[in-house]
C-alpha atoms as a PDB file:
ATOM      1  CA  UNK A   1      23.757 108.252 129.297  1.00  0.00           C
ATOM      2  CA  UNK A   2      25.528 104.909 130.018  1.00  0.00           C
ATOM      3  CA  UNK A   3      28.129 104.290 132.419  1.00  0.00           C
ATOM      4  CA  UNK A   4      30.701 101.827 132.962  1.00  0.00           C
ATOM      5  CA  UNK A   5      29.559  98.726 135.394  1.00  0.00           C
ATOM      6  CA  UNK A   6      33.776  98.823 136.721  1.00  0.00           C
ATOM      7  CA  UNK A   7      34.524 102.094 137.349  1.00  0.00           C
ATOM      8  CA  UNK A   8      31.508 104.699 137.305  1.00  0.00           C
ATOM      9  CA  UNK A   9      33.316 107.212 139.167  1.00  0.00           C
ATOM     10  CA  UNK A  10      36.813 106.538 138.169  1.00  0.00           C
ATOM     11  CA  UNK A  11      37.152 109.361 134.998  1.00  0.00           C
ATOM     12  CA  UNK A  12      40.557 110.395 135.026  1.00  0.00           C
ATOM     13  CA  UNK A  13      40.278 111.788 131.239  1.00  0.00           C
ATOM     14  CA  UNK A  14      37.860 113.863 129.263  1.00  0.00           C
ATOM     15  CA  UNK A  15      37.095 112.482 125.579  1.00  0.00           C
ATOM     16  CA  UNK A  16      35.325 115.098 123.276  1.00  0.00           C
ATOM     17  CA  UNK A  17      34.224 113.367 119.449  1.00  0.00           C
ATOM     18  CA  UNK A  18      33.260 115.577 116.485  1.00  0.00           C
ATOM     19  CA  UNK A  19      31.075 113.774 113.854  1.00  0.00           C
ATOM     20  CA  UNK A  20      29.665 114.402 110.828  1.00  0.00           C
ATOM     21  CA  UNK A  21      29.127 112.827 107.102  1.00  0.00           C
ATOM     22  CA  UNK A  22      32.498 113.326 106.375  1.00  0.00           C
ATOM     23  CA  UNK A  23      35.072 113.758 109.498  1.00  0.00           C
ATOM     24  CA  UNK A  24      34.893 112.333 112.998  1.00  0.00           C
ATOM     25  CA  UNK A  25      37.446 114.000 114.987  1.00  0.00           C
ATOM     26  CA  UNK A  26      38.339 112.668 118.745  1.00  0.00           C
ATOM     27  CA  UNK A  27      40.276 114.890 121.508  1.00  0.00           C
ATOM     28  CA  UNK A  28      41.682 113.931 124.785  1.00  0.00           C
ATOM     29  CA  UNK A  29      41.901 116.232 127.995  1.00  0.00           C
ATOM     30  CA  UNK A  30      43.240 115.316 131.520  1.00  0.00           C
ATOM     31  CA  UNK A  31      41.497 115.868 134.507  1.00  0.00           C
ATOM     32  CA  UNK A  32      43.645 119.519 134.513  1.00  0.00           C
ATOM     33  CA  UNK A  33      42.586 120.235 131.028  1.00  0.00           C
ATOM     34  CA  UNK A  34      46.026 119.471 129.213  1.00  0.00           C
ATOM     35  CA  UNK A  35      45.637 118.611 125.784  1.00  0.00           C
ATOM     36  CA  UNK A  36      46.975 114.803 125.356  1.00  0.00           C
ATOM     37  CA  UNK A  37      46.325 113.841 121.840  1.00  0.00           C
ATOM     38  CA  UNK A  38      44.386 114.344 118.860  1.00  0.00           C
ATOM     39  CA  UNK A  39      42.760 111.507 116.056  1.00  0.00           C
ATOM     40  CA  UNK A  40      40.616 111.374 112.950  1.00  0.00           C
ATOM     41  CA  UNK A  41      38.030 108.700 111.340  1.00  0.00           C
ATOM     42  CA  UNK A  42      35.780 108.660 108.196  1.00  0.00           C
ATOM     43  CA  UNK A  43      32.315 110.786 108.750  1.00  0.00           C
ATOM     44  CA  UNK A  44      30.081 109.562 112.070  1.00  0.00           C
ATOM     45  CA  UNK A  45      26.600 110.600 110.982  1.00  0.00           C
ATOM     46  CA  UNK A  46      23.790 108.279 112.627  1.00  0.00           C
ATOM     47  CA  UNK A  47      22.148 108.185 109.915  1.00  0.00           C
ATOM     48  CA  UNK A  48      24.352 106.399 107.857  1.00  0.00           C
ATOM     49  CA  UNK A  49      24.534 103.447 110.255  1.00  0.00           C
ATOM     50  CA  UNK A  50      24.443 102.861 113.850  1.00  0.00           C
ATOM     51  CA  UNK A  51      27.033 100.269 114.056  1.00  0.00           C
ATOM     52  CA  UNK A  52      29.425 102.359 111.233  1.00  0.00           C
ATOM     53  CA  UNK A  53      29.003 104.985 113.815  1.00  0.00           C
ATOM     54  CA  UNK A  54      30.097 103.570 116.660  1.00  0.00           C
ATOM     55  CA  UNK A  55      33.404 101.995 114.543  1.00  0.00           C
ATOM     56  CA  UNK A  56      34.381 105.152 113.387  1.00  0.00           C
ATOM     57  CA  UNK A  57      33.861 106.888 117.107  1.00  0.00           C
ATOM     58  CA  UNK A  58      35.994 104.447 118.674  1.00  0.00           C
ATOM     59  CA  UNK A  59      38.256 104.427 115.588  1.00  0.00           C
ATOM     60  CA  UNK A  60      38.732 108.013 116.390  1.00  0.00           C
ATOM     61  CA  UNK A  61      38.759 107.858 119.653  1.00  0.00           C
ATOM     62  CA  UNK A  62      41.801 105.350 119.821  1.00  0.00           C
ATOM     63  CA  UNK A  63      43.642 107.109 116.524  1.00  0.00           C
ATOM     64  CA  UNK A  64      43.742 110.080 119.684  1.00  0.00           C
ATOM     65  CA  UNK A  65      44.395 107.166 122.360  1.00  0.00           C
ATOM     66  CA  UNK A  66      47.858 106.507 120.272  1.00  0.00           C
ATOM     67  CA  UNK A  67      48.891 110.235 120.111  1.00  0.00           C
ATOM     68  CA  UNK A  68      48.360 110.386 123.334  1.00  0.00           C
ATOM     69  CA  UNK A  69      50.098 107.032 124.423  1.00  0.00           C
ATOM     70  CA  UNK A  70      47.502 105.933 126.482  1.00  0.00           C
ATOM     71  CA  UNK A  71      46.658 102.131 126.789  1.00  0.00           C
ATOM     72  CA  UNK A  72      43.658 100.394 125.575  1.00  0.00           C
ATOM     73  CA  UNK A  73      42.548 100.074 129.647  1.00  0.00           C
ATOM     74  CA  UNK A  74      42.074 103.976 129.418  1.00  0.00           C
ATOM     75  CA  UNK A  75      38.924 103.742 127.624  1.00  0.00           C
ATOM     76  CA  UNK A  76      37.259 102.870 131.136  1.00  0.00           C
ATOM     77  CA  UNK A  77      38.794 106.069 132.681  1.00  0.00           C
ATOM     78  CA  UNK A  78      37.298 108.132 130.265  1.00  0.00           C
ATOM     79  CA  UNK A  79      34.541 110.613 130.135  1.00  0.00           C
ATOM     80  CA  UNK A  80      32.881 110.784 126.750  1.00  0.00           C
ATOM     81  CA  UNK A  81      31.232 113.679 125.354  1.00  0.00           C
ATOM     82  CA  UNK A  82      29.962 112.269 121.651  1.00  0.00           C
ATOM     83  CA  UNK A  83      28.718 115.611 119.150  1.00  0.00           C
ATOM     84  CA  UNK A  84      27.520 113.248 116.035  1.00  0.00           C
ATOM     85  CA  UNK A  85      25.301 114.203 113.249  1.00  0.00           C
ATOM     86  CA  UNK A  86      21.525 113.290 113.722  1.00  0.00           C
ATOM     87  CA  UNK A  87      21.586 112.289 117.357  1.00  0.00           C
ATOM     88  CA  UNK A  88      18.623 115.173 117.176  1.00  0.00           C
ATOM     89  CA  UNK A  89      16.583 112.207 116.214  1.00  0.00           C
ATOM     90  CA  UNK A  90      15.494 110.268 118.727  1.00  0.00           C
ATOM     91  CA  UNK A  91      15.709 106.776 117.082  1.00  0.00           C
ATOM     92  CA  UNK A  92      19.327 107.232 116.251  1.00  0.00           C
ATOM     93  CA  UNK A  93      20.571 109.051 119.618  1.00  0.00           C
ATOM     94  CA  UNK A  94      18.554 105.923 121.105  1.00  0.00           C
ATOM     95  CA  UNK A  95      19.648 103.356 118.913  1.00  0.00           C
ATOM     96  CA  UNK A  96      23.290 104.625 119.404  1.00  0.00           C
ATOM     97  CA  UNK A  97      23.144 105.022 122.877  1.00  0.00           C
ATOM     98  CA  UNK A  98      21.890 101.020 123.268  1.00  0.00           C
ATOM     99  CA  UNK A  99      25.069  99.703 121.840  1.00  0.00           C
ATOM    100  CA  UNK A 100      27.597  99.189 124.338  1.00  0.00           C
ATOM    101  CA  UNK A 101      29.899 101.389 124.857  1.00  0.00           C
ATOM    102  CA  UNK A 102      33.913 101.768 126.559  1.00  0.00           C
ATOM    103  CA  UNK A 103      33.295 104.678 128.244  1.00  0.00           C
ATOM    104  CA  UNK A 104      33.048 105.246 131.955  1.00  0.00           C
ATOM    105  CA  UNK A 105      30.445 107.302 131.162  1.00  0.00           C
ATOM    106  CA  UNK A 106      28.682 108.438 127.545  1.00  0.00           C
ATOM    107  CA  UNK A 107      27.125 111.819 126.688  1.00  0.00           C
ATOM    108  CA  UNK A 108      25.328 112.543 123.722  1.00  0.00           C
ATOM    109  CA  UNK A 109      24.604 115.044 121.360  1.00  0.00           C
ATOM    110  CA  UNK A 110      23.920 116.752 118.154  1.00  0.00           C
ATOM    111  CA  UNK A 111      27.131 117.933 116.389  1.00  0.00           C
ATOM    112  CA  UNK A 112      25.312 121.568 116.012  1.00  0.00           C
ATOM    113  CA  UNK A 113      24.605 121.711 119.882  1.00  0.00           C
ATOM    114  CA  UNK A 114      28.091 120.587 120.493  1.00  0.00           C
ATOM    115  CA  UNK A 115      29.559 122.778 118.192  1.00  0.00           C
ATOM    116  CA  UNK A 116      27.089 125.736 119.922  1.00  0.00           C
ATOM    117  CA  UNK A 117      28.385 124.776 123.318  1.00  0.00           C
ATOM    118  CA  UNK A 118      31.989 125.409 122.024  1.00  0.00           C
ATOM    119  CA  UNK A 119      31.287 128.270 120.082  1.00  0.00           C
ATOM    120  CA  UNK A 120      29.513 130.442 122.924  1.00  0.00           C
ATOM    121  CA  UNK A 121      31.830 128.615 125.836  1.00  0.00           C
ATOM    122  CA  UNK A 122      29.259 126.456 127.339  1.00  0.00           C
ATOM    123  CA  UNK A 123      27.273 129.172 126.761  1.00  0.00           C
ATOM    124  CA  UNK A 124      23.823 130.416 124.752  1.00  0.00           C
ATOM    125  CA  UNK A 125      24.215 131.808 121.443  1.00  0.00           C
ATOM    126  CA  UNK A 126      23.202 130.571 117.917  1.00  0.00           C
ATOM    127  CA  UNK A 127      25.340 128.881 115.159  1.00  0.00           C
ATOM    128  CA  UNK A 128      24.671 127.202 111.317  1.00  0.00           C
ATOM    129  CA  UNK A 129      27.141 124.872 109.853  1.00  0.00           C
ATOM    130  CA  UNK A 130      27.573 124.679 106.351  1.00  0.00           C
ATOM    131  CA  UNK A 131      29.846 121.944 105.711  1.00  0.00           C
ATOM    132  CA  UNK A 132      28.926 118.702 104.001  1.00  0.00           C
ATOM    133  CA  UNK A 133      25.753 119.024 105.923  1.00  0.00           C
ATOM    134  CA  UNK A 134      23.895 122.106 106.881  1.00  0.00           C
ATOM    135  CA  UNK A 135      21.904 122.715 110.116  1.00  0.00           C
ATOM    136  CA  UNK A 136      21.418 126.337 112.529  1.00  0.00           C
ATOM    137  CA  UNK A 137      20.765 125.950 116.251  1.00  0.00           C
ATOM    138  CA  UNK A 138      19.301 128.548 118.447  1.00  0.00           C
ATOM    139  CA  UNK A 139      20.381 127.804 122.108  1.00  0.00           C
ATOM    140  CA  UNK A 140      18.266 129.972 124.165  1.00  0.00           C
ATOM    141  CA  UNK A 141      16.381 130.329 127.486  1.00  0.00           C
ATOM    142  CA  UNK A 142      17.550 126.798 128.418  1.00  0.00           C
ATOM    143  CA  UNK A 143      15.820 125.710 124.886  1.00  0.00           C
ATOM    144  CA  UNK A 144      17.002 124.048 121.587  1.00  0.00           C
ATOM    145  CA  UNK A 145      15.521 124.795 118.653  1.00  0.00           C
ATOM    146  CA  UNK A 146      17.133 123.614 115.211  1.00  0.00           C
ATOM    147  CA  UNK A 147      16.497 124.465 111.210  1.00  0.00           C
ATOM    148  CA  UNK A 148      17.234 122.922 108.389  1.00  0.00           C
ATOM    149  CA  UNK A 149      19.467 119.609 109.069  1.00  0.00           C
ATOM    150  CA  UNK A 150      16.880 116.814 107.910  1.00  0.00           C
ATOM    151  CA  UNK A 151      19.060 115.383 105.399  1.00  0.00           C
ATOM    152  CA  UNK A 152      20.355 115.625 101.806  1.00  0.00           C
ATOM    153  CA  UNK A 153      18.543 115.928  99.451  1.00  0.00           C
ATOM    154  CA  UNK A 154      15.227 117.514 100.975  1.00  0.00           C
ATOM    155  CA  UNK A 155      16.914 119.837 103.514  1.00  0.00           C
ATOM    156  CA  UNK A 156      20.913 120.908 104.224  1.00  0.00           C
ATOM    157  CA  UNK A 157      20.476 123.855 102.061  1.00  0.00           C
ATOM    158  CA  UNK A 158      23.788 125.815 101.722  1.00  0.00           C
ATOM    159  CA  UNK A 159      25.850 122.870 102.369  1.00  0.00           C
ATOM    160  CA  UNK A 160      28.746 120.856 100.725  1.00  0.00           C
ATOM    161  CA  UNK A 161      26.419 118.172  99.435  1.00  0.00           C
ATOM    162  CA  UNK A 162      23.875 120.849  97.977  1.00  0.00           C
ATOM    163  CA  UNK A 163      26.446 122.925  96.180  1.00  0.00           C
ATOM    164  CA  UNK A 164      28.341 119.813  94.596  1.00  0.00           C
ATOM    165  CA  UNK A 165      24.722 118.361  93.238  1.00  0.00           C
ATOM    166  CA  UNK A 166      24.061 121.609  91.831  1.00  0.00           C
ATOM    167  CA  UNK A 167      27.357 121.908  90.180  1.00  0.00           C
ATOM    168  CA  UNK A 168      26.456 118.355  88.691  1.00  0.00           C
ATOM    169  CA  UNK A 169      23.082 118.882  87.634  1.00  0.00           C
ATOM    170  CA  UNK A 170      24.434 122.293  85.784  1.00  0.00           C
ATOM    171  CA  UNK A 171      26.988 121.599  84.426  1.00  0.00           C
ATOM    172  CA  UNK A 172      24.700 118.286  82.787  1.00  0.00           C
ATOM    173  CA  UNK A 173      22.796 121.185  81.318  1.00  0.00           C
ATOM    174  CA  UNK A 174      25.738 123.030  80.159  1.00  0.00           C
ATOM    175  CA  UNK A 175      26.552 119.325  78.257  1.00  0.00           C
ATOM    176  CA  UNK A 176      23.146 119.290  76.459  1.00  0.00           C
ATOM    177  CA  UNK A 177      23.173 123.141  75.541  1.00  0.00           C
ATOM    178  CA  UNK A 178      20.657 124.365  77.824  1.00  0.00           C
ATOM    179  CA  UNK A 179      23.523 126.489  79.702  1.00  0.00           C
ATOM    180  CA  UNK A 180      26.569 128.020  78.094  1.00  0.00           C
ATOM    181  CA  UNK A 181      29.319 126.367  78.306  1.00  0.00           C
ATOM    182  CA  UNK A 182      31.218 126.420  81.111  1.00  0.00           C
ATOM    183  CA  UNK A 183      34.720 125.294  82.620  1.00  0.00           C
ATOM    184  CA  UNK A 184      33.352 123.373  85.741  1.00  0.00           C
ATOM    185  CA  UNK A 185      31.085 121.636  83.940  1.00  0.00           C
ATOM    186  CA  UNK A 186      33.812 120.720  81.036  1.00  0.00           C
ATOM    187  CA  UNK A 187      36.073 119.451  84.635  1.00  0.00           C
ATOM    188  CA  UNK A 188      33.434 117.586  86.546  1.00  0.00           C
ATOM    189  CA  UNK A 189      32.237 115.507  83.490  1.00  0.00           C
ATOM    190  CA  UNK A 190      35.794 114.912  82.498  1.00  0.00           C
ATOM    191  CA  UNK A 191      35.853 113.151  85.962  1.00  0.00           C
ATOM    192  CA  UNK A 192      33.518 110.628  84.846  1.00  0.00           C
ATOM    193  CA  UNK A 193      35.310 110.124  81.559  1.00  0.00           C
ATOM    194  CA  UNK A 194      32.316 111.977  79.647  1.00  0.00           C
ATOM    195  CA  UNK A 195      29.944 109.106  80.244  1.00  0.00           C
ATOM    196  CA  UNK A 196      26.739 109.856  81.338  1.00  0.00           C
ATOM    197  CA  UNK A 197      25.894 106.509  82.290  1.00  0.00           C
ATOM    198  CA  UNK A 198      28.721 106.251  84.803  1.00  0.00           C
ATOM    199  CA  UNK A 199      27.827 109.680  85.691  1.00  0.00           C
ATOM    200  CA  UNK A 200      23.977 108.389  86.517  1.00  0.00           C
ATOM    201  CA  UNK A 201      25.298 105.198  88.153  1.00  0.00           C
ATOM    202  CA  UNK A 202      27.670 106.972  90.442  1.00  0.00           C
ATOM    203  CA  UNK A 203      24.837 109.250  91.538  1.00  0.00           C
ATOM    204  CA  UNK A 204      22.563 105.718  92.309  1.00  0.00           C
ATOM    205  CA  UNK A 205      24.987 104.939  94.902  1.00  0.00           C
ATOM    206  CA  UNK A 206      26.271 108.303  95.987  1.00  0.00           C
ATOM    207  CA  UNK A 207      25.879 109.933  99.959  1.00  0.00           C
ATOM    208  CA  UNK A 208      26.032 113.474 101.065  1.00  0.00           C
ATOM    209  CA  UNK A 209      29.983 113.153 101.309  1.00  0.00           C
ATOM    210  CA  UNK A 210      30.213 112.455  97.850  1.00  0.00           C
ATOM    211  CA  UNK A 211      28.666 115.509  96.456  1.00  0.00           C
ATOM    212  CA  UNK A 212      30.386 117.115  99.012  1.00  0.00           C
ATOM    213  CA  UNK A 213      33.910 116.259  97.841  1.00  0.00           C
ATOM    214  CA  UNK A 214      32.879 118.547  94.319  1.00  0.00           C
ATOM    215  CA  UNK A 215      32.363 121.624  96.155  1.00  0.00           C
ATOM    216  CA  UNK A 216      36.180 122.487  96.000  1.00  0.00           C
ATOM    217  CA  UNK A 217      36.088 122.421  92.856  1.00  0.00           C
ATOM    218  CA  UNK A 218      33.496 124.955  92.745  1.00  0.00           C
ATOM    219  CA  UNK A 219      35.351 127.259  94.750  1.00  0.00           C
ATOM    220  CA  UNK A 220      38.377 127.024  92.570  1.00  0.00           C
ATOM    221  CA  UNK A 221      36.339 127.707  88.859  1.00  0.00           C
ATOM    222  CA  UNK A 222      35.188 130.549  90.786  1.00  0.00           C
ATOM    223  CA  UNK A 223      38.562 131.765  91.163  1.00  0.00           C
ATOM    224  CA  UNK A 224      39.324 130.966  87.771  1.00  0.00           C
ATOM    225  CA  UNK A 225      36.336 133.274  86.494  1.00  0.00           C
ATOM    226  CA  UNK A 226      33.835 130.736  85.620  1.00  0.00           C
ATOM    227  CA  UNK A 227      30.529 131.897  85.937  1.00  0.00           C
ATOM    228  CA  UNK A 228      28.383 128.962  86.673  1.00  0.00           C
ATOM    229  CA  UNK A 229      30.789 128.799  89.400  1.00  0.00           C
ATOM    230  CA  UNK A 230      30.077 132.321  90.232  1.00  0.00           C
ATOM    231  CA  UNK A 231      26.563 131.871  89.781  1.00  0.00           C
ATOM    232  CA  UNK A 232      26.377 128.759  92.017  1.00  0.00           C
ATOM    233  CA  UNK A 233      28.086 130.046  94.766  1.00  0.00           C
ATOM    234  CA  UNK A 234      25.678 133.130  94.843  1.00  0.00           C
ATOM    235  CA  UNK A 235      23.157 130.590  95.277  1.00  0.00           C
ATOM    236  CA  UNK A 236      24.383 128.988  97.992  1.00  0.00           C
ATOM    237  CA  UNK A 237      25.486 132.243 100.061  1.00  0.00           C
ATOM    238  CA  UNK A 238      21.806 133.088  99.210  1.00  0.00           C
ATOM    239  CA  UNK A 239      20.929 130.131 101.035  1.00  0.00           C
ATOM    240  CA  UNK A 240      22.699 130.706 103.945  1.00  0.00           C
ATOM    241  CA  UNK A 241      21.916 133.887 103.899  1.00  0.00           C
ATOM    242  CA  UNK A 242      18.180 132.778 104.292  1.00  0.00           C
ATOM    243  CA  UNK A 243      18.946 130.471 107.107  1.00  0.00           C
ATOM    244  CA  UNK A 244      20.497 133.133 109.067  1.00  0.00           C
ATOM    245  CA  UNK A 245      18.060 135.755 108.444  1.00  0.00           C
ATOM    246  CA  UNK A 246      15.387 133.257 109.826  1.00  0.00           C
ATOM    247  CA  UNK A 247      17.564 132.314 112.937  1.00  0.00           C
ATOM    248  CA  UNK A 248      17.899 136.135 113.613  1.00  0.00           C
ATOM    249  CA  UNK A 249      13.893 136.403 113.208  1.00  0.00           C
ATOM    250  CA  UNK A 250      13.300 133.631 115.527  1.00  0.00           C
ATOM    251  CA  UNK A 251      15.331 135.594 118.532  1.00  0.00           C
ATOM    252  CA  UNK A 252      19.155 135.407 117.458  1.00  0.00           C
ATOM    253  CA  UNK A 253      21.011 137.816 118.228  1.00  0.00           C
ATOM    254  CA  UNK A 254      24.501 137.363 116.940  1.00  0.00           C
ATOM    255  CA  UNK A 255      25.207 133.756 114.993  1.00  0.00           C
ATOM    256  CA  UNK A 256      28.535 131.797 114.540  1.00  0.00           C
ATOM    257  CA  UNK A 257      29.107 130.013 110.998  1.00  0.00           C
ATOM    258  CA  UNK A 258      31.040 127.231 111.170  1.00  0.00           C
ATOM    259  CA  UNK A 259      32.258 124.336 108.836  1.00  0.00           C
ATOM    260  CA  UNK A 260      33.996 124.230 105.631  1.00  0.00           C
ATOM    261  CA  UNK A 261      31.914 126.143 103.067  1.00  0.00           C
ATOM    262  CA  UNK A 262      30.413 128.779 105.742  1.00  0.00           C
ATOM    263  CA  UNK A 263      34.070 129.805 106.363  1.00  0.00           C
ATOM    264  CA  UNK A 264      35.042 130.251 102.805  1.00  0.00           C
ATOM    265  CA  UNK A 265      31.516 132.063 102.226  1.00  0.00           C
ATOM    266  CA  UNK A 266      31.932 134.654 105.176  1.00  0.00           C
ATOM    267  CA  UNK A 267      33.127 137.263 103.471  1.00  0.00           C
ATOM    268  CA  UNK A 268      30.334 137.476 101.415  1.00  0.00           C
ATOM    269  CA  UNK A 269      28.060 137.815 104.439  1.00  0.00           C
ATOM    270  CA  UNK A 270      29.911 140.323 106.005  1.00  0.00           C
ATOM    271  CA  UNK A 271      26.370 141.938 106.347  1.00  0.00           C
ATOM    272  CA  UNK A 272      25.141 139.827 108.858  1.00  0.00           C
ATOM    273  CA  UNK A 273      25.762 139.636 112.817  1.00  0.00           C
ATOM    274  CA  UNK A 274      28.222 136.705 112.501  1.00  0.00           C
ATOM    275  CA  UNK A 275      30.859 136.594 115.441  1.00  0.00           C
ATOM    276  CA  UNK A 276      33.751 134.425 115.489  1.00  0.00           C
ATOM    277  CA  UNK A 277      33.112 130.793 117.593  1.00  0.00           C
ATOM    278  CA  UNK A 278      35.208 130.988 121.007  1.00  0.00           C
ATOM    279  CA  UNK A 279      36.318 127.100 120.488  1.00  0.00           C
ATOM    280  CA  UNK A 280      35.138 123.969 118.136  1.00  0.00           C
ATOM    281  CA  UNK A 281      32.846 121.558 118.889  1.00  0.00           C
ATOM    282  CA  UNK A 282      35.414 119.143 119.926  1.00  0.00           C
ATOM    283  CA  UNK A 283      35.779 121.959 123.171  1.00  0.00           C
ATOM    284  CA  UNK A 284      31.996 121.914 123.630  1.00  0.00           C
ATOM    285  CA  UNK A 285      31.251 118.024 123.670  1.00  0.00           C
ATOM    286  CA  UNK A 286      34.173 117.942 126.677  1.00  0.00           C
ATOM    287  CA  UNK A 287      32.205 120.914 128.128  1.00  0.00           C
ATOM    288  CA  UNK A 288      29.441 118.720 128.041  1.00  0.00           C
ATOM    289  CA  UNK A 289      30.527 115.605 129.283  1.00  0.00           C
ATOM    290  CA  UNK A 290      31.397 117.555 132.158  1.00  0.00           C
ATOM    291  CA  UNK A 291      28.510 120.214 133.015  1.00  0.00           C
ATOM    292  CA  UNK A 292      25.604 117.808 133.501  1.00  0.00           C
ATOM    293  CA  UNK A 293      23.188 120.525 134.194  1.00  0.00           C
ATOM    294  CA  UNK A 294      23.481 121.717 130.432  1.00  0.00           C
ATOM    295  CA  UNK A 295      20.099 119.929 128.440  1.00  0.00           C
ATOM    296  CA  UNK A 296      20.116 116.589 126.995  1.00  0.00           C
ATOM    297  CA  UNK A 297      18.343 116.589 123.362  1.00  0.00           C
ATOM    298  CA  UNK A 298      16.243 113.104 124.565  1.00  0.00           C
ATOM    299  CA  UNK A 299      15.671 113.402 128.262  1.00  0.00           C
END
């Protein structure tokens, strides 16, 4: 945690920031809880830079600041609660936490503990978020235990980023005759104008985001009866399935999916004890920012 040399005990707001590869969302609270505004930047994930991080955090952060109409001075009055991507590892919630920072004071964790915290109301429970990213968290006994999360490629099974690089690596096969042909596949490499070489190029360069952004598409040549589609979204609800069934082994009782493609994959893990979350993990990096008996990941 670092604090502001000025005004250590000054807080007079509570800042909770949501980040992960894609989305980092900021919200504001007074001291009596009143929503004051609301802002967005690109994807915070610690991973993907330190110093991109922090921009984006404070990019949000301000983008909520404007909403809100709250001068650049209330940075210093504010409590921070930061949820970002890969803070579980203890170079990056280190490195991150060495920059300097606005705040009055700076909490930081994981987005899955913060989204945890919010889902169970500062509570324990259990959650896995599949969005562009994938990672479960167990809070239990006063303990955090995580699976999955280490990163696209060799982990974040069931996520965004998986699901779009299988759609791309299928629907390559579908082009060469190895799969039957197939409507995504015809759509995705129409995106890259048929060229395999910009195809291979892109992928050089690409991050978890960008595989993410194909997922969509998945979801809607599903509707439209395709049956790769079909097929690949079985996989991934497989997946999750897997994850879940492993949390529940491990001492789970009830989990909460979260993020973009465990929502729209729900249904078809009706099955499962899955509960709805109580609040986002915006809700549970306020929480804590302000309970400071609730663990840190890197005491």
């Amino acid at each position: 945690m670092t604090k502001h040399p000025a005004l250590p005990d000054n807080i007079a707001y509570w800042v909770g920031v949501d980040g992960g590869g894609t989305h980092t969302r900021a919200r504001i609270r007074n001291q009596k809880g009143e929503l004051l505004g609301e802002g967005r930047a690109p994807g915070s994930n610690l991973e993907l830079g330190i110093d991109l991080a922090q921009r984006h955090v404070l990019g949000a952060v301000r983008d909520a600041m404007t909403a809100a109409q709250l001068p650049d001075s209330a940075l210093a009055r504010m409590s921070a609660g930061l949820a970002l991507a890969s803070a579980e590892l203890e170079s990056c919630y280190r490195d991150f936490l060495a920059q300097p920072l606005p705040f009055a004071e700076t909490r930081l964790i994981s987005d899955a503990f913060g989204a945890c915290l919010g889902a169970f109301g500062g509570g324990e429970g259990a959650i896995l978020i599949a969005g562009t990213g994938s990672v479960g968290l167990i809070f239990q006994g006063g303990r955090i235990r995580t699976c999955s999360g280490r990163g696209f490629p060799i982990s974040d099974l069931g996520s965004g980023a998986w699901l779009g690089l299988r759609a791309i690596q299928q629907s390559l096969l579908c082009h060469d005759g190895i799969l039957a042909p197939s409507l995504l596949a015809v759509r995705l490499l129409d995106h890259f104008g048929r060229d395999q070489a910009a195809l291979v190029r892109w992928a050089a360069q690409a991050i978890p985001a960008d595989y993410g952004r194909f997922a969509p598409w998945v979801f809607d040549a599903a509707t439209d009866e395709d049956s790769l589609a079909q097929a690949l979204l079985s996989e991934t609800r497989d997946q999750l399935e897997t994850l879940i069934g492993g949390m529940l082994a491990q001492g789970a009782s009830q989990v909460a999916l979260l993020g973009g493609i465990g929502e729209r994959l729900r249904p078809r893990l009706g099955h499962l004890p899955l509960v709805t979350p109580q609040a986002d993990a915006l809700e549970g990096a306020i929480l804590f920012a302000k309970r400071k008996e609730l663990p840190c990941l890197h005491p």
